[in-house]
Protein backbone atom coordinates (compact mmCIF):
# COMPACT_ATOMS: atom_id res chain seq x y z
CA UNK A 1 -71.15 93.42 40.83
CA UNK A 2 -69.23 91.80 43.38
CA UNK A 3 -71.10 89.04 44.38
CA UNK A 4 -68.71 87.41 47.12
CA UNK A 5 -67.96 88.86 51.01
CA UNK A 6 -64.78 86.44 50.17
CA UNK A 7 -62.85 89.10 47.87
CA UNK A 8 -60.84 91.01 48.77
CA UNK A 9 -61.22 95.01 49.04
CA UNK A 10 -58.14 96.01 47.30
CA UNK A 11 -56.14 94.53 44.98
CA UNK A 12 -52.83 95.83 43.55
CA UNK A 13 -51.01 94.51 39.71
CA UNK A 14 -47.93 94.81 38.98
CA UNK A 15 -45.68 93.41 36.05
CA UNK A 16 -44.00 94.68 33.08
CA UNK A 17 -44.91 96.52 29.74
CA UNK A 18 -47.79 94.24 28.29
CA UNK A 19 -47.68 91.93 30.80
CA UNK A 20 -51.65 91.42 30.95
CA UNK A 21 -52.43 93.87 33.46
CA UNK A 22 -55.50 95.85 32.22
CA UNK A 23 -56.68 92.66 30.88
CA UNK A 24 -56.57 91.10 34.52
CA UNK A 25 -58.21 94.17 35.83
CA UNK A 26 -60.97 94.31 33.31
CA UNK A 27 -62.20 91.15 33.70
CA UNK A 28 -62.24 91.59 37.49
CA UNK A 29 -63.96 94.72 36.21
CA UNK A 30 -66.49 92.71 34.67
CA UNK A 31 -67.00 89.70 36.99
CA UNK A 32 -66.65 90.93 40.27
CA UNK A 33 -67.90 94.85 40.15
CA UNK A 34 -64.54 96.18 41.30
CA UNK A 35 -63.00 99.59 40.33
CA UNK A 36 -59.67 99.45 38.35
CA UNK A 37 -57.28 102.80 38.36
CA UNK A 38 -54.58 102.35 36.23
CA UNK A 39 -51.36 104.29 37.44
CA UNK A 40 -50.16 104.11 34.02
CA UNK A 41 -53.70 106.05 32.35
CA UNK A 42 -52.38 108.68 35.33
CA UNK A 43 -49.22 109.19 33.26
CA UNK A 44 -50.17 108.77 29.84
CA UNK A 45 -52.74 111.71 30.84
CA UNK A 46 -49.77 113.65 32.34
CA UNK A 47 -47.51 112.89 29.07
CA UNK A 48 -49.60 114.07 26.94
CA UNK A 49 -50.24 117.68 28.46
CA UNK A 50 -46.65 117.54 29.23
CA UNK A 51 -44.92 116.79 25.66
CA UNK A 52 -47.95 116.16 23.61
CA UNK A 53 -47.01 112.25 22.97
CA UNK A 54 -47.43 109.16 25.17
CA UNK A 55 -44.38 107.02 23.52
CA UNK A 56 -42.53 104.79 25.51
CA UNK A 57 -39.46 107.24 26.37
CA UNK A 58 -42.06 110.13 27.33
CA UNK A 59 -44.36 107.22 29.32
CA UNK A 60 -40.93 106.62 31.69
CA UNK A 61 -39.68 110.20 31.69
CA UNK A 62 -43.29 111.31 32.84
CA UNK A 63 -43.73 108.30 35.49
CA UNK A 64 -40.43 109.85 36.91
CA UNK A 65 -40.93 113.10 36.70
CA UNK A 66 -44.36 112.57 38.97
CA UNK A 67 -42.70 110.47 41.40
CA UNK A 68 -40.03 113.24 41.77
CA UNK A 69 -42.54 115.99 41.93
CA UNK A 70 -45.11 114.35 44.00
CA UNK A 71 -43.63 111.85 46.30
CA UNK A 72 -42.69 107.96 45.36
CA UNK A 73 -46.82 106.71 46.12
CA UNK A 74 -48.10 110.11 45.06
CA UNK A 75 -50.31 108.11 42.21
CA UNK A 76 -51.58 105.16 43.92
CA UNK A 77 -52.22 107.71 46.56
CA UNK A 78 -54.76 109.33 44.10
CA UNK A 79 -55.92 105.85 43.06
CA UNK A 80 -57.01 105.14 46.50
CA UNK A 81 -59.71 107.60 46.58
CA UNK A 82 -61.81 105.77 44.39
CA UNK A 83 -64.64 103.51 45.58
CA UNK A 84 -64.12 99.75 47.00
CA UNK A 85 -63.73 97.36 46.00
CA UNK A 86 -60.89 98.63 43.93
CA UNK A 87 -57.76 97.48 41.71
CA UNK A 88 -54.62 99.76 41.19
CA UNK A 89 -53.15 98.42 38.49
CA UNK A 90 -49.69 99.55 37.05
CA UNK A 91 -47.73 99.35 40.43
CA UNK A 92 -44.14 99.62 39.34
CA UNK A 93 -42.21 101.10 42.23
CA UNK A 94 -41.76 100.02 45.49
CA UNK A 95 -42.99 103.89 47.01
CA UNK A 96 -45.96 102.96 44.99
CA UNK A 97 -46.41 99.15 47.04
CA UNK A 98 -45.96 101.12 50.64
């Protein structure tokens, strides 16, 4: 539970392919009561209805495809419906930061 008015409400990770991410997230998960989306669950969900396989090549022609389809923020969009305090973690495009 988040047990400090000091936090802050939103929170937003970015970094590379294993970069620690979802481990960041989860423990702020854990300590502070937030709620984590993860952009990157978004498209391994889309992948695999799409081409039936989340490997890397599908993960980045997926991510793509969505950001052509649905507009460059279109999945942090989504990610900001979900209850504060609240991480969106997998922010890798700069439509996605605006």
């Amino acid at each position: 539970m988040n047990t400090s008015n000091n936090l802050p409400n939103l929170i937003g990770l970015g970094g590379t392919f294993a970069s620690g991410k979802d481990s960041l997230a989860n423990f702020l998960v854990e300590k502070f009561g937030f709620t984590n989306v993860s952009t990157g669950d978004m498209v391994r969900v889309a992948a695999r209805e799409r081409y039936g396989d989340i490997e890397r090549p599908t993960l980045k022609k997926v991510g793509a495809e969505l950001r052509n389809e649905l507009g460059a923020g279109a999945l942090v969009l989504r990610g900001l419906q979900e209850p504060r305090p609240l991480i969106i973690s997998g922010i890798r495009a700069i439509g996605e930061v605006e």
